[in-house]
N, C-alpha and C. Protein backbone atom coordinates (compact mmCIF):
# COMPACT_ATOMS: atom_id res chain seq x y z
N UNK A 1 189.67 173.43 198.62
CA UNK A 1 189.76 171.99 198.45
C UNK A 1 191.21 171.62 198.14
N UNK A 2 191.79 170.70 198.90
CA UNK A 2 193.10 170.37 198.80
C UNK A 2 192.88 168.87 197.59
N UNK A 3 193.80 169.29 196.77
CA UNK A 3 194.08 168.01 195.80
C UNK A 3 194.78 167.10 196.39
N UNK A 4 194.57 165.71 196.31
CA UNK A 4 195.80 164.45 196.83
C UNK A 4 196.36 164.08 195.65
N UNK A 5 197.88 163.93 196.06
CA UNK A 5 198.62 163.68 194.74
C UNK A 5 198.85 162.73 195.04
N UNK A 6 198.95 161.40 193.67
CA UNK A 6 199.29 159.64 193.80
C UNK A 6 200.52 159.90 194.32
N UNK A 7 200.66 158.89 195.07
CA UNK A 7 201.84 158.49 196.11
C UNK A 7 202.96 157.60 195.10
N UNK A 8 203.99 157.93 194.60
CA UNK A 8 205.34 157.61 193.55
C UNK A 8 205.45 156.08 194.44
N UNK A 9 205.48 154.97 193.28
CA UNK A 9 206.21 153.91 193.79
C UNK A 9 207.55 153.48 192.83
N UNK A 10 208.35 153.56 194.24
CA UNK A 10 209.74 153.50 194.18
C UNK A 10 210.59 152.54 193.90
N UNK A 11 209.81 151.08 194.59
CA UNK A 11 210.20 149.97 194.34
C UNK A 11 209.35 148.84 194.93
N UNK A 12 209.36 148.07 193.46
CA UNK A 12 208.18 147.00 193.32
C UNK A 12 208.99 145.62 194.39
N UNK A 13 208.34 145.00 195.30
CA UNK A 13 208.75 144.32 196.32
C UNK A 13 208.46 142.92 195.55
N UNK A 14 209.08 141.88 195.87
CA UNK A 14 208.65 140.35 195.84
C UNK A 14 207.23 139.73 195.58
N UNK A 15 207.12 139.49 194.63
CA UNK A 15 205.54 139.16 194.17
C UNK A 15 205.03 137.72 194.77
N UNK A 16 204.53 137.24 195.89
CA UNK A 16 204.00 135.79 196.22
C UNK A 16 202.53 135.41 195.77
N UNK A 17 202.74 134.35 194.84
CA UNK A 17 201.58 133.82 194.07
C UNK A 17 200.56 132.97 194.21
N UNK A 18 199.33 132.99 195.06
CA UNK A 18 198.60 132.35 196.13
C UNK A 18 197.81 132.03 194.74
N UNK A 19 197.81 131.74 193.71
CA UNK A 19 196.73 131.02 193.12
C UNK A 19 195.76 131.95 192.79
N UNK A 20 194.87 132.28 193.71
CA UNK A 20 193.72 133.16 193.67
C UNK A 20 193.91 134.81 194.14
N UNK A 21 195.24 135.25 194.72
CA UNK A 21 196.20 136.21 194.66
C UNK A 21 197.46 136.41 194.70
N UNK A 22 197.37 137.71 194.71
CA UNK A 22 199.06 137.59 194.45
C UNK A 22 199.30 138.92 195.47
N UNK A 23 200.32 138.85 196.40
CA UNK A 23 200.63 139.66 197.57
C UNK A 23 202.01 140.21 197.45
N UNK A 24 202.01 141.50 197.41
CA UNK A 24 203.59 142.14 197.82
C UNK A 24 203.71 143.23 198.26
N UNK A 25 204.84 143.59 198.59
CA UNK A 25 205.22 144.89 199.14
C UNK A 25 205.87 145.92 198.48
N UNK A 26 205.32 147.09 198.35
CA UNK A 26 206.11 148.11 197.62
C UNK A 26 206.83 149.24 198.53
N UNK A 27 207.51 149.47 197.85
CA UNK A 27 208.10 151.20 199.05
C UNK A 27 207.17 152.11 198.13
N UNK A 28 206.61 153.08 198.87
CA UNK A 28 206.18 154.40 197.98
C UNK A 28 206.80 155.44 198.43
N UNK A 29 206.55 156.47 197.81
CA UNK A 29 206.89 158.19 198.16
C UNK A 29 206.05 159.09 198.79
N UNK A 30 206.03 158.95 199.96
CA UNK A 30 204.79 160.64 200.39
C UNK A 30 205.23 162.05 199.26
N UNK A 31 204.29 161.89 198.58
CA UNK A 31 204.55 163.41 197.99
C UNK A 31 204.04 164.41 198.64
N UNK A 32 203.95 164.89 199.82
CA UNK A 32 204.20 165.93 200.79
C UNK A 32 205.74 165.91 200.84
N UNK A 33 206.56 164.86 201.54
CA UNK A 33 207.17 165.05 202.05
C UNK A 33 208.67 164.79 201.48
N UNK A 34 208.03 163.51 200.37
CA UNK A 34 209.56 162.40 199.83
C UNK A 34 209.79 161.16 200.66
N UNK A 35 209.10 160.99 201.92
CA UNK A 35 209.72 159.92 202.87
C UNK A 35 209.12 158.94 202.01
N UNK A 36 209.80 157.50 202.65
CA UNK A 36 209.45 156.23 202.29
C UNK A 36 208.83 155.51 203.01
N UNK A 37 207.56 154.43 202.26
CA UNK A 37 207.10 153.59 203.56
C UNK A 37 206.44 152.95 202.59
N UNK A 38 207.02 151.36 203.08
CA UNK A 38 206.08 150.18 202.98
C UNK A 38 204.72 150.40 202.46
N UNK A 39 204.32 149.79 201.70
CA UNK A 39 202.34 149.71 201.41
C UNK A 39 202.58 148.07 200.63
N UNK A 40 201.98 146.98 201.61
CA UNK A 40 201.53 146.30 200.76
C UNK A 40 200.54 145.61 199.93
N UNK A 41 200.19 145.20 199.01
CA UNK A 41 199.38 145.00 198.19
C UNK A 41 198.53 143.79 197.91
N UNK A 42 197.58 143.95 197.29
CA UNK A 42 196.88 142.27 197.47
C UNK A 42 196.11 142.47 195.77
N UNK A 43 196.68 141.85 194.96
CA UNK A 43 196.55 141.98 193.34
C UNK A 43 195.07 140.65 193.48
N UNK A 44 194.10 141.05 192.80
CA UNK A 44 193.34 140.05 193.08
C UNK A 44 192.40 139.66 191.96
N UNK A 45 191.82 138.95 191.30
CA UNK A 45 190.94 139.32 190.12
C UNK A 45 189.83 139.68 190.83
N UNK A 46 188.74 140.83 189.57
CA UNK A 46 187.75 140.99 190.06
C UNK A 46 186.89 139.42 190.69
N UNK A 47 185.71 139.86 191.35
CA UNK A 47 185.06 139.25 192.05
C UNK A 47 183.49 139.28 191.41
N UNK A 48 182.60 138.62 191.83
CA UNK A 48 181.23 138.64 191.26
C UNK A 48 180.35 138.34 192.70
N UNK A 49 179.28 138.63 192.88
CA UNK A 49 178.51 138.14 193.73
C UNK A 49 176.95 138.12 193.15
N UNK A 50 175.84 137.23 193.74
CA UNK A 50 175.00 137.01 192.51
C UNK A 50 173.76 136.66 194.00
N UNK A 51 172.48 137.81 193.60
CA UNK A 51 171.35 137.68 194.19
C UNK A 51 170.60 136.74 193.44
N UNK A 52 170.14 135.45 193.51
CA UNK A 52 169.93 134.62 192.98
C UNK A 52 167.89 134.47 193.72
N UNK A 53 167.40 134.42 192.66
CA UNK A 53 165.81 134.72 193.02
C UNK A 53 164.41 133.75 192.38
N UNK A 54 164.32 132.87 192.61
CA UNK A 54 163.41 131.78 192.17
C UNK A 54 162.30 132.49 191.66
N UNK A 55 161.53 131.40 190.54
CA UNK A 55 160.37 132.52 190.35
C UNK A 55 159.29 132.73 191.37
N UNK A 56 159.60 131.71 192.83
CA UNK A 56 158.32 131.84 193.44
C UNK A 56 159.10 132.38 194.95
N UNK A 57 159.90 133.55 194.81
CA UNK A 57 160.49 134.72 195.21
C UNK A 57 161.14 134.11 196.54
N UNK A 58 161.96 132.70 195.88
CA UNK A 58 162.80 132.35 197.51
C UNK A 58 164.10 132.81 196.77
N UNK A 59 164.97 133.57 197.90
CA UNK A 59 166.53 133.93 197.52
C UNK A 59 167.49 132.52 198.23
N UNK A 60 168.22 132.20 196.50
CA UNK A 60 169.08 131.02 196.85
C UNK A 60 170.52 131.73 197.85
N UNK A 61 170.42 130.70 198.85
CA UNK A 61 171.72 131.74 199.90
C UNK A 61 172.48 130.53 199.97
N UNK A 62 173.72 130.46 200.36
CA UNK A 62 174.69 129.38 200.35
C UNK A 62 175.36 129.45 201.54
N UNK A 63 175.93 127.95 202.49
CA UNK A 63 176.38 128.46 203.59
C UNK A 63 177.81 127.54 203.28
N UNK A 64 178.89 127.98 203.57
CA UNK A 64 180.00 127.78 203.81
C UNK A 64 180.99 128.07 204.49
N UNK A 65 182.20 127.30 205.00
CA UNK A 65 183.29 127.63 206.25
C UNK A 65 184.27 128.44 205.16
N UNK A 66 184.18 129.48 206.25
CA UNK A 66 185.13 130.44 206.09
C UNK A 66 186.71 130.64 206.56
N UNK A 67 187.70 130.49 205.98
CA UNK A 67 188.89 130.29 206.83
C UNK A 67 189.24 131.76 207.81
N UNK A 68 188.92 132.35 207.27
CA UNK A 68 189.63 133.74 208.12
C UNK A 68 188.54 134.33 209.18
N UNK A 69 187.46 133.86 209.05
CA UNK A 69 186.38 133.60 210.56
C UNK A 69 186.30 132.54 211.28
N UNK A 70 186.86 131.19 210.83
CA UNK A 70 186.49 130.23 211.12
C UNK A 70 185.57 129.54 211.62
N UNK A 71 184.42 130.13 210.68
CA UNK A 71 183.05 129.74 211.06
C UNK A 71 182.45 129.77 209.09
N UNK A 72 181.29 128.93 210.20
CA UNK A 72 180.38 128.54 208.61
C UNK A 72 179.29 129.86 208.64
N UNK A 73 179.58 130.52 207.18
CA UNK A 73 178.50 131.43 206.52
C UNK A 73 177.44 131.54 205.94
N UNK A 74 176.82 132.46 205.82
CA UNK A 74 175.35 132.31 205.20
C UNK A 74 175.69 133.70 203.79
N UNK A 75 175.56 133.16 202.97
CA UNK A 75 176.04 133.89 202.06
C UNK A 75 175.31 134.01 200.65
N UNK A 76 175.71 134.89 199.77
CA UNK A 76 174.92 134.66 198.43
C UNK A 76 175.81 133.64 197.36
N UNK A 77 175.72 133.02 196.04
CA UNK A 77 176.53 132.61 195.25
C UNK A 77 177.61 133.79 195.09
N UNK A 78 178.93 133.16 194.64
CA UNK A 78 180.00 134.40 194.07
C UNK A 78 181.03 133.89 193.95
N UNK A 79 181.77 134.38 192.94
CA UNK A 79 183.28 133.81 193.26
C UNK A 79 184.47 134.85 191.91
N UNK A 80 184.96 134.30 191.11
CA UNK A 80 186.33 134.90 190.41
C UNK A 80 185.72 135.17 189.06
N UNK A 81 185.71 136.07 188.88
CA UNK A 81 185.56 137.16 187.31
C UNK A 81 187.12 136.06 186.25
N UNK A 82 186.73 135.07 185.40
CA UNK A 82 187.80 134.93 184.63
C UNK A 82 188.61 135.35 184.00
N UNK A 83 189.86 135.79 183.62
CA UNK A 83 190.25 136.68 182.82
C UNK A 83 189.53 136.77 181.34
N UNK A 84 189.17 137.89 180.75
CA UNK A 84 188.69 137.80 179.56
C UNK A 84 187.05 137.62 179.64
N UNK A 85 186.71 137.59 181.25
CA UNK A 85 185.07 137.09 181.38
C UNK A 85 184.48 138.06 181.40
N UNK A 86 183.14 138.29 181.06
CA UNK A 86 182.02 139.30 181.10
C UNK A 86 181.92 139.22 182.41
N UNK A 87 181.71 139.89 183.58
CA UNK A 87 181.08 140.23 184.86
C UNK A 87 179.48 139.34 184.82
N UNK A 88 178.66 139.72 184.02
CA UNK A 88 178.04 139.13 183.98
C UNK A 88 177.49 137.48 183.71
N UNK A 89 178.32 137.04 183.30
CA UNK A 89 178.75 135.69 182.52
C UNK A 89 179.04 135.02 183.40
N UNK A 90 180.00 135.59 184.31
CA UNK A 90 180.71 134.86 185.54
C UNK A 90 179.46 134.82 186.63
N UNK A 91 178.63 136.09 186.83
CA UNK A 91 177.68 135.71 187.97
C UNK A 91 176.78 134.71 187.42
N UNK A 92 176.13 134.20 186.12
CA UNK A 92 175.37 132.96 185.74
C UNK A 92 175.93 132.00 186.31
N UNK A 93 177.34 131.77 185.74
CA UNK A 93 178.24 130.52 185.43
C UNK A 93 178.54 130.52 187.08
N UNK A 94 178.82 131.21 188.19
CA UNK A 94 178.99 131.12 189.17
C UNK A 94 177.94 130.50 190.09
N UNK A 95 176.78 131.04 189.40
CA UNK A 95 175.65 130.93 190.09
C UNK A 95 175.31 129.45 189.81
N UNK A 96 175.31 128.71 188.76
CA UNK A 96 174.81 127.64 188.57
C UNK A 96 176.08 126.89 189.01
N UNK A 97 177.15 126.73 189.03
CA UNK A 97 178.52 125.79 189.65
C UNK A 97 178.19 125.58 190.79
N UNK A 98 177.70 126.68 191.78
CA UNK A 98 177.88 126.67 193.35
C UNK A 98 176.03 126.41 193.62
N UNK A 99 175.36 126.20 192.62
CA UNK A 99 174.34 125.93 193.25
C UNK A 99 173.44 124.99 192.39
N UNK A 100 173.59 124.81 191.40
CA UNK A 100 172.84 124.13 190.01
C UNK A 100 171.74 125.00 189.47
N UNK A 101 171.27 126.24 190.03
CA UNK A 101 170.60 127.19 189.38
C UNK A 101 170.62 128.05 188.25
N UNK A 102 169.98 127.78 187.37
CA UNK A 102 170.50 129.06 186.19
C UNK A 102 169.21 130.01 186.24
N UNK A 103 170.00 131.26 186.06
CA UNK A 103 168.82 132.36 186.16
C UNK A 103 167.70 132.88 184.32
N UNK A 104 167.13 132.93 184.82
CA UNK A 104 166.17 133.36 183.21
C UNK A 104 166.96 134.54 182.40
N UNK A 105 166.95 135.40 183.94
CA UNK A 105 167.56 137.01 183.13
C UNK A 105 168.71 137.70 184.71
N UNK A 106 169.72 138.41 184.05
CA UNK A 106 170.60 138.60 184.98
C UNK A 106 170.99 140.06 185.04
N UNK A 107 170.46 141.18 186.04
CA UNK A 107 170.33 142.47 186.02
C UNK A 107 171.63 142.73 186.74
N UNK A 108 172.86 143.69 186.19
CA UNK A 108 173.73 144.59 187.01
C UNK A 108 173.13 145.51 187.64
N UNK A 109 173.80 145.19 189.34
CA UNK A 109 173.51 146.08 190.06
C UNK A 109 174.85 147.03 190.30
N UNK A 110 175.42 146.58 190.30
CA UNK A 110 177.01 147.90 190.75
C UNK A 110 177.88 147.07 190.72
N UNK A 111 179.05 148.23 191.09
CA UNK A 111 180.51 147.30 191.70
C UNK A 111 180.82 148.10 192.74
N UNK A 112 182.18 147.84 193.48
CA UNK A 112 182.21 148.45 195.05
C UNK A 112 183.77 147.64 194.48
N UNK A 113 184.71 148.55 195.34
CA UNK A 113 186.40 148.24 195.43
C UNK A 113 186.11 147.67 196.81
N UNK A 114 186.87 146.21 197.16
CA UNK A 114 186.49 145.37 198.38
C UNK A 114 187.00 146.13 199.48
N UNK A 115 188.25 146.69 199.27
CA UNK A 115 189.59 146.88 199.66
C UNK A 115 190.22 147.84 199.50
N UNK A 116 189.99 149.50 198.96
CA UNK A 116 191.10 149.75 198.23
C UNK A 116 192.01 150.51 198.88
N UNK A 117 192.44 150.06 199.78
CA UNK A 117 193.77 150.65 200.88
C UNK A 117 194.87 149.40 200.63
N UNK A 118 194.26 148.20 200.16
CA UNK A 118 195.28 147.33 199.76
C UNK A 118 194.94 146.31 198.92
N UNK A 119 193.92 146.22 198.19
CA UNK A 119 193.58 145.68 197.16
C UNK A 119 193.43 146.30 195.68
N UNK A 120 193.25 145.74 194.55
CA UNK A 120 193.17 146.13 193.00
C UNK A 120 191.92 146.19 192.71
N UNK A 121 191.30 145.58 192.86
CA UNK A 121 189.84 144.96 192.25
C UNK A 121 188.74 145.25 192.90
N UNK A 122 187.66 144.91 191.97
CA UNK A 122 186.30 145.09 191.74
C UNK A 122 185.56 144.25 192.48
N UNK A 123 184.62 144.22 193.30
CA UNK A 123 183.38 143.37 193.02
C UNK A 123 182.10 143.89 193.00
N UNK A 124 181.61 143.28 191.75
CA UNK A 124 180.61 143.26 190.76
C UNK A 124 179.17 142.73 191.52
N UNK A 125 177.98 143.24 191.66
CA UNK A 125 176.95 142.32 192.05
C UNK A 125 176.29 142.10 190.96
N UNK A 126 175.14 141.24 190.85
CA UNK A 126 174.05 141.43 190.17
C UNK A 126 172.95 140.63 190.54
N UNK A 127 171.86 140.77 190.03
CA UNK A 127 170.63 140.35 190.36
C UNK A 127 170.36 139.31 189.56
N UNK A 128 169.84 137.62 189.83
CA UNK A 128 169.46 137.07 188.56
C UNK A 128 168.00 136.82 189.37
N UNK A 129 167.15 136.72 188.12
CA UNK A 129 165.97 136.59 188.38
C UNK A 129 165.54 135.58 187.90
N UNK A 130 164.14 134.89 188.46
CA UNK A 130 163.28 133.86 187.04
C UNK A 130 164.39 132.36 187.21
N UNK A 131 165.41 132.15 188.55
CA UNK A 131 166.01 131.29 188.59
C UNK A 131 165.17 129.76 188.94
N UNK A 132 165.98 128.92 188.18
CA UNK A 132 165.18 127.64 187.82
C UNK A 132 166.41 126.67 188.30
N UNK A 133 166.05 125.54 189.05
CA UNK A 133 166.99 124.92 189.85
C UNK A 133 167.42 123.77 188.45
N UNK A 134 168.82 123.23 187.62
CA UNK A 134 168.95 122.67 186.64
C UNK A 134 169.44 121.66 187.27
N UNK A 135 170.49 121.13 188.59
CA UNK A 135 170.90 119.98 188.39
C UNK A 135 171.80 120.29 190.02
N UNK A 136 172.42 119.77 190.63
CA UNK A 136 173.09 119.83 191.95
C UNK A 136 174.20 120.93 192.10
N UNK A 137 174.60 121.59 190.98
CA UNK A 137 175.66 121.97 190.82
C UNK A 137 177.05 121.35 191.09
N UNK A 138 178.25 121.89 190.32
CA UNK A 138 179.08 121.55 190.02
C UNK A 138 180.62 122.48 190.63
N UNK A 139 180.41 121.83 192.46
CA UNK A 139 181.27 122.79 193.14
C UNK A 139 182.62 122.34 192.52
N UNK A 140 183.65 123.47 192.81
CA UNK A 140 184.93 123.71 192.53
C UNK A 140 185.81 122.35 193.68
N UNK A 141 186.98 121.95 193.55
CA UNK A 141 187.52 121.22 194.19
C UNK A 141 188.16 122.62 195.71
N UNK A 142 187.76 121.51 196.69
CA UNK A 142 188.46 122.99 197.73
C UNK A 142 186.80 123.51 198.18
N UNK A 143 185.74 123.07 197.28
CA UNK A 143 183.93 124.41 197.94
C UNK A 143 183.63 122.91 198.79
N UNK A 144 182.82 122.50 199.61
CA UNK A 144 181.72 122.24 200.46
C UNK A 144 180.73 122.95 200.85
N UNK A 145 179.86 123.40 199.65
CA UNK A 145 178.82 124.44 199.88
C UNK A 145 177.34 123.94 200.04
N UNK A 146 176.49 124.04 201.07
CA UNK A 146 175.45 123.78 201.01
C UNK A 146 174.13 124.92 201.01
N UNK A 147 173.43 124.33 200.25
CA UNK A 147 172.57 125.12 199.30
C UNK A 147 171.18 125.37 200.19
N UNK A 148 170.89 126.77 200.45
CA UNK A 148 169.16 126.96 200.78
C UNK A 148 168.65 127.91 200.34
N UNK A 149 167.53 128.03 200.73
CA UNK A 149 166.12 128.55 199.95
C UNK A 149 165.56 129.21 201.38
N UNK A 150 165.86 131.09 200.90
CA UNK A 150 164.92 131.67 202.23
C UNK A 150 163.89 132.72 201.54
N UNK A 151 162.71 133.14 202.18
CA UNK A 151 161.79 133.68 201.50
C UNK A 151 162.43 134.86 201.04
N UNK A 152 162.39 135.70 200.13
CA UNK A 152 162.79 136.80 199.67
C UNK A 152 162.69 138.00 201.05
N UNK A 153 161.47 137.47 201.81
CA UNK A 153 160.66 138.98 202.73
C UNK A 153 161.39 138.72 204.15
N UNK A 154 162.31 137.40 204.02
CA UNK A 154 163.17 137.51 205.16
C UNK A 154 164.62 137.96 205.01
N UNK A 155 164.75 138.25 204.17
CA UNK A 155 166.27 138.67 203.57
C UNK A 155 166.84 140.00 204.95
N UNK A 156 165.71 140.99 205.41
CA UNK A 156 165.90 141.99 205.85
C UNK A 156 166.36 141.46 207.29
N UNK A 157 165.55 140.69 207.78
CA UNK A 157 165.65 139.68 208.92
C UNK A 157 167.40 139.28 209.11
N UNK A 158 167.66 138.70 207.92
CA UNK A 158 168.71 138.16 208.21
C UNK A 158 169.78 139.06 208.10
N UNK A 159 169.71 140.06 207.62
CA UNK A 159 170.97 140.72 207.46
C UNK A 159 170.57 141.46 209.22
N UNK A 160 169.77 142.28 209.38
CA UNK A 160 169.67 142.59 211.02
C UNK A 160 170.09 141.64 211.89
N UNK A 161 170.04 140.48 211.65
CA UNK A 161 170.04 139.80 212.69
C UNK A 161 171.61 138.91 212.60
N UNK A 162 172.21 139.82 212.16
CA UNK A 162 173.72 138.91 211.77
C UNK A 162 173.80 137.62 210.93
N UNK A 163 172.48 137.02 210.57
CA UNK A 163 172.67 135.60 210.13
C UNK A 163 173.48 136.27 208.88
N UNK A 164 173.22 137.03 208.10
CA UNK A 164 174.09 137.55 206.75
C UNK A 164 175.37 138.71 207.27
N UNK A 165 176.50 138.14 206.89
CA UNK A 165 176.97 139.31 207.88
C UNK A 165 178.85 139.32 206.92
N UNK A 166 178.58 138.86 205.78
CA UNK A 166 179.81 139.12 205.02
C UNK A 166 179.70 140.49 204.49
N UNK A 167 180.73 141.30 204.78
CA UNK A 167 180.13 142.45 204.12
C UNK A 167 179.93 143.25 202.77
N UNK A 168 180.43 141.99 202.05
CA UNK A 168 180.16 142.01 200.05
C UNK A 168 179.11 141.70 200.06
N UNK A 169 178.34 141.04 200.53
CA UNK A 169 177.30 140.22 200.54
C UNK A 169 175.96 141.54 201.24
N UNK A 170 176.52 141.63 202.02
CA UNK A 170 175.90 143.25 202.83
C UNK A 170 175.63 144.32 201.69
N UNK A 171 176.52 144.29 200.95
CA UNK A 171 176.34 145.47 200.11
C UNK A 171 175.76 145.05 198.72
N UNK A 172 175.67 143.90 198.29
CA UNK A 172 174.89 143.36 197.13
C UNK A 172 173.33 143.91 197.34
N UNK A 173 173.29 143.33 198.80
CA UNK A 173 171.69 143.80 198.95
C UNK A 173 171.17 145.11 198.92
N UNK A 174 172.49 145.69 199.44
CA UNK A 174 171.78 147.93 199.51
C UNK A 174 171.97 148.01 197.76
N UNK A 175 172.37 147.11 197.19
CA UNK A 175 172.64 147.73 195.79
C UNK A 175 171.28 147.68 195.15
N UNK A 176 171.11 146.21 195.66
CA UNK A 176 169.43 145.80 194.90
C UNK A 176 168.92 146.82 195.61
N UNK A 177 168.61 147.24 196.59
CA UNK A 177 167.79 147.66 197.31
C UNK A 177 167.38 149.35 196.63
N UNK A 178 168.96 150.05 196.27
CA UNK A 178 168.73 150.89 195.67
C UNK A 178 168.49 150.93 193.73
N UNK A 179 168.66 149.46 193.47
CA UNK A 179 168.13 149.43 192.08
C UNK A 179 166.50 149.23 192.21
N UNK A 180 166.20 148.73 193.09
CA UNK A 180 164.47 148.74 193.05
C UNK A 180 163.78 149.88 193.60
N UNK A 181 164.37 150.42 193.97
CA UNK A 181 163.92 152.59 194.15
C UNK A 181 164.42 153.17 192.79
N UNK A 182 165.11 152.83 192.56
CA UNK A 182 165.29 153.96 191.51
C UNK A 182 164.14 153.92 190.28
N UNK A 183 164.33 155.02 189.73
CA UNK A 183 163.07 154.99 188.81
C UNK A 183 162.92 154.31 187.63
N UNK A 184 161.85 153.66 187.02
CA UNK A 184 161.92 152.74 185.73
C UNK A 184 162.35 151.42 186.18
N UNK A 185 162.80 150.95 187.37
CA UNK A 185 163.31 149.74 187.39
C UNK A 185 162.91 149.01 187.79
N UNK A 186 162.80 147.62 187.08
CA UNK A 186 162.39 146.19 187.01
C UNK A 186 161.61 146.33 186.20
């Protein structure tokens, strides 16, 4: 078994501050060799994504335009882990902003690195259950999100059939999927 040794960075490049990231370029070191080469970076806060589940087992899904597909999505609630925020805290508080739902009880399912050939961060799923619709929600300036209700037993449907096809969103569900096999759970 060959060990990989961290790649030496040599010099920290120009930091550009997008608000919701921050992008730059570093030189690193092949430690094989010593050569130099570009890697750049995408600093990002963790992320949350949130299976949101009524008590009479419809999954709340959200559809919104996407800039870098330029098409409108079918998606779960999710958005930015605050600094200083519980993971969990943020998928409630996320969940009810982007949809007016608050959940009864809110199960971690995993995390997954989005990116990590050029990203920092985490995203977090979790499961809320026992969700109760409180009020229209309270989108962010910049969301136009509109809100639906699909049976829980079509969820499988939609991810086969491309209607679900972000692939954070893809992997929230194998997470549930493997928290409800595993043993003792729910």
């Amino acid at each position: 078994m060959s060990l990989i040794k961290p790649w030496p960075r040599l010099r920290r490049g120009l930091e550009h501050d997008y608000r919701v990231l921050k992008v730059r370029q570093d030189v690193v070191a092949d430690p094989r060799t010593g050569h130099e080469h570009p890697r750049v970076l995408i600093d990002c806060p963790d992320w949350v994504n949130v299976i949101a589940v009524t008590k009479d087992e419809q999954v709340v899904l959200i559809r919104q335009y996407r800039f870098g597909t330029e098409e409108t999505t079918l998606e779960i609630p999710g958005g930015m882990v605050e600094p200083g925020e519980d993971p969990g805290a943020a998928a409630a508080r996320e969940l009810e902003e982007e949809t007016g739902y608050v959940p009864g009880r809110v199960v971690r399912l995993g995390q997954v690195h989005p990116n990590p050939a050029i990203q920092n961060n985490l995203c977090h799923s979790y499961l809320a259950l026992d969700c109760v619709k409180q009020h229209e929600g309270k989108q962010d300036e910049g969301e136009d999100i509109a809100v639906e209700l699909h049976p829980r037993s079509a969820v499988t449907q939609l991810l086969q059939s491309g209607a679900i096809s972000h692939s954070l969103v893809v992997v929230a569900f194998f997470l549930e999927r493997l928290h409800a096999e595993a043993p003792g759970s729910r």
